[in-house]
Protein backbone atom coordinates (compact mmCIF):
# COMPACT_ATOMS: atom_id res chain seq x y z
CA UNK A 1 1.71 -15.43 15.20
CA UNK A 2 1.02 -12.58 12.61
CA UNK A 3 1.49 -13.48 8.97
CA UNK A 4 3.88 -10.90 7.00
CA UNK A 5 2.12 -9.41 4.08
CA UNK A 6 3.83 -7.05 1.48
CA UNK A 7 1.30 -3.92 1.52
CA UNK A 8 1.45 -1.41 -0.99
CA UNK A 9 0.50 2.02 -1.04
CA UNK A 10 -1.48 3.56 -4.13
CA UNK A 11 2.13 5.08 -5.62
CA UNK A 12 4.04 2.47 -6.33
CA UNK A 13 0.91 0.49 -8.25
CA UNK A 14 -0.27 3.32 -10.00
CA UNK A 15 2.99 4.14 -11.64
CA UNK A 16 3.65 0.36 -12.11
CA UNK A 17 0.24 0.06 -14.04
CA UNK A 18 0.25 3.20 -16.15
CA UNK A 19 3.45 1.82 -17.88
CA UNK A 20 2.09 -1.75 -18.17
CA UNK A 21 4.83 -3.18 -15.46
CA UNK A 22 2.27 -4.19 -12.61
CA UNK A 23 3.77 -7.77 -12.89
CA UNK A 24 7.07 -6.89 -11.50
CA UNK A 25 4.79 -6.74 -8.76
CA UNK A 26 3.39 -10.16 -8.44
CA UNK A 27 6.79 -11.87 -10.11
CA UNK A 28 8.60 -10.36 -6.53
CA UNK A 29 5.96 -10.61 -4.17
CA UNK A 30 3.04 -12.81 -5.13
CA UNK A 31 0.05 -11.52 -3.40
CA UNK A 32 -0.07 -7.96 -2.37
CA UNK A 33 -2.22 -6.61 0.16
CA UNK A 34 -4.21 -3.06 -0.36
CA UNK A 35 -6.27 -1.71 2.09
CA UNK A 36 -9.55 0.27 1.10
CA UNK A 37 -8.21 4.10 1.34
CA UNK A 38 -5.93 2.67 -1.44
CA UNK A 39 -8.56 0.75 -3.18
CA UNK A 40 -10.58 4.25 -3.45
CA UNK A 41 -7.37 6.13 -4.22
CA UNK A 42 -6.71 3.82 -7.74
CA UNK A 43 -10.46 3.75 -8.23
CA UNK A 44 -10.97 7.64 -7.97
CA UNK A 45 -9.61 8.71 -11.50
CA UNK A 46 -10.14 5.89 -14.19
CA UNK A 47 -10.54 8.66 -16.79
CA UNK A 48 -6.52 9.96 -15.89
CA UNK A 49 -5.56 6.24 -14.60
CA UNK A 50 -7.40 3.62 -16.43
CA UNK A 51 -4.86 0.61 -15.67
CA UNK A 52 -4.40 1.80 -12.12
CA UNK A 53 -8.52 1.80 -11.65
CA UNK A 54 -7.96 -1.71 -12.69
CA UNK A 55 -5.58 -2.96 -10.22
CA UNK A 56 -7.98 -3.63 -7.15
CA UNK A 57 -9.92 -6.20 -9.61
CA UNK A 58 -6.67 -7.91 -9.79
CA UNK A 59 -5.76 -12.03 -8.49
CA UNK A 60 -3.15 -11.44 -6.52
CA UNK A 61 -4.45 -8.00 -5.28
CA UNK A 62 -5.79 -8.86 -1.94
CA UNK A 63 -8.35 -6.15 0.10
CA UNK A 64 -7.68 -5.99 3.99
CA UNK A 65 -7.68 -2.98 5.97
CA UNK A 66 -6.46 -2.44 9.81
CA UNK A 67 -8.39 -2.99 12.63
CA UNK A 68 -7.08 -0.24 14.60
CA UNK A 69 -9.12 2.80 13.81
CA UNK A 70 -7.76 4.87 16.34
CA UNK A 71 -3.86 3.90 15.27
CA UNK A 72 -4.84 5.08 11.46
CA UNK A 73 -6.77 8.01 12.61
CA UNK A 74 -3.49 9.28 14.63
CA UNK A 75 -1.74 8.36 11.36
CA UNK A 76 -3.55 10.11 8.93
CA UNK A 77 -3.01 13.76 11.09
CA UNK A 78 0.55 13.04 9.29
CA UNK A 79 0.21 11.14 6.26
CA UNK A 80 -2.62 10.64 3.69
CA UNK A 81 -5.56 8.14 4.08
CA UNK A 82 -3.71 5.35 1.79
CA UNK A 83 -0.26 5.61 3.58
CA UNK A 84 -2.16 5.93 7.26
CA UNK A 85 -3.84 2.87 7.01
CA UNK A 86 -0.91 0.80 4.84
CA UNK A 87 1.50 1.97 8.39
CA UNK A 88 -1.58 0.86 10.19
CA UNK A 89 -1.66 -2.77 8.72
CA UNK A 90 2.13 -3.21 9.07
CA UNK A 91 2.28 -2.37 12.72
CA UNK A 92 -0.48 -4.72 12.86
CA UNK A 93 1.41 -7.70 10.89
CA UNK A 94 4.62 -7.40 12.39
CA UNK A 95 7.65 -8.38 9.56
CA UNK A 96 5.46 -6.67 6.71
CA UNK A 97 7.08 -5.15 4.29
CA UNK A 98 5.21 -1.86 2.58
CA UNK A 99 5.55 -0.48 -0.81
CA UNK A 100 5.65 3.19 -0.18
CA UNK A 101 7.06 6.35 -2.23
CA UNK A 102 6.09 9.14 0.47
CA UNK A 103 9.01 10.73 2.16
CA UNK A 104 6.77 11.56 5.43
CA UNK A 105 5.18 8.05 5.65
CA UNK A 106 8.80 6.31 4.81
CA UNK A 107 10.05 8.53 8.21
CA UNK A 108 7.37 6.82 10.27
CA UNK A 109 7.96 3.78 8.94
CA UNK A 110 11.74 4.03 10.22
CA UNK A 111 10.46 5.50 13.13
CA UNK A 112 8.32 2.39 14.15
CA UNK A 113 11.07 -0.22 12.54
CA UNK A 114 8.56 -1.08 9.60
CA UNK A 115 10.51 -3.01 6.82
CA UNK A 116 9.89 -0.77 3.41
CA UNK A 117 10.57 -0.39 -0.10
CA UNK A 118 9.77 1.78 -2.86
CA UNK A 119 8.41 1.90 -6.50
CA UNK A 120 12.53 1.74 -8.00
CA UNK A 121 13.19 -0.48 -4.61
C-alpha cells in the first residue's frame, strides 16, 4: 500500500520561512516531503530568500522526487517544474495531501482527485 505524504510546493514554504512561521508547518504535518525541482526552486535565490534557501537543510524536510518521468514531463507542459513533479508524487502516493498556492496546478489537482491545501489553508 502507498504511504500518504503531505508534499509541498516551493510557495507555501517560502512565504512560511520569510516571515519566520515555517513551524506551523511541522506543528500540522510533521514531516513534509519536497521533491528536487522544489529543492532547487528555495535554493536558487538565498540572496532575496535567505530562510527559504534554508528550508531543504531542514529535519523534518524530507527529499523524494517521482518516479514517473514521463507523468511530470506531461505535467510540466502545464505547470512549473516544482508543482509538475509535487502532482507527480501525489498521483504516485495515493491519499497525499499537497501544499500548493498555484491556481493552474490546484485545477489539476481537482482534476485527478488529489487532496490539497494552501499556504492560508
Amino acid at each position: 500500500m502507498a504511504s500518504k505524504l503531505v508534499i509541498s510546493n516551493t510557495t507555501p514554504l517560502l512565504n512560511l520561512a520569510q516571515i519566520g512561521r515555517l513551524d506551523l508547518i511541522s506543528r500540522l504535518f510533521g514531516r513534509v516531503v519536497i521533491p528536487s525541482a522544489v529543492v532547487s526552486e528555495l535554493s536558487s535565490k538565498p540572496v532575496l530568500f535567505p530562510e527559504a534557501a534554508k528550508v531543504p537543510l531542514g529535519a523534518e524536510i524530507i527529499q523524494m522526487s517521482p518516479t514517473d518521468t514521463l507523468l511530470v514531463g506531461s505535467l510540466a507542459s502545464q505547470v512549473h517544474q516544482g508543482e509538475a513533479e509535487c502532482l507527480a508524487l501525489a498521483m504516485e502516493h495515493p491519499g497525499s495531501l499537497i501544499l500548493l498556492d498555484d491556481l493552474a496546478a490546484r485545477e489539476i489537482a481537482a482534476a485527478n482527485r488529489l487532496h490539497f491545501t494552501g499556504t492560508l489553508g
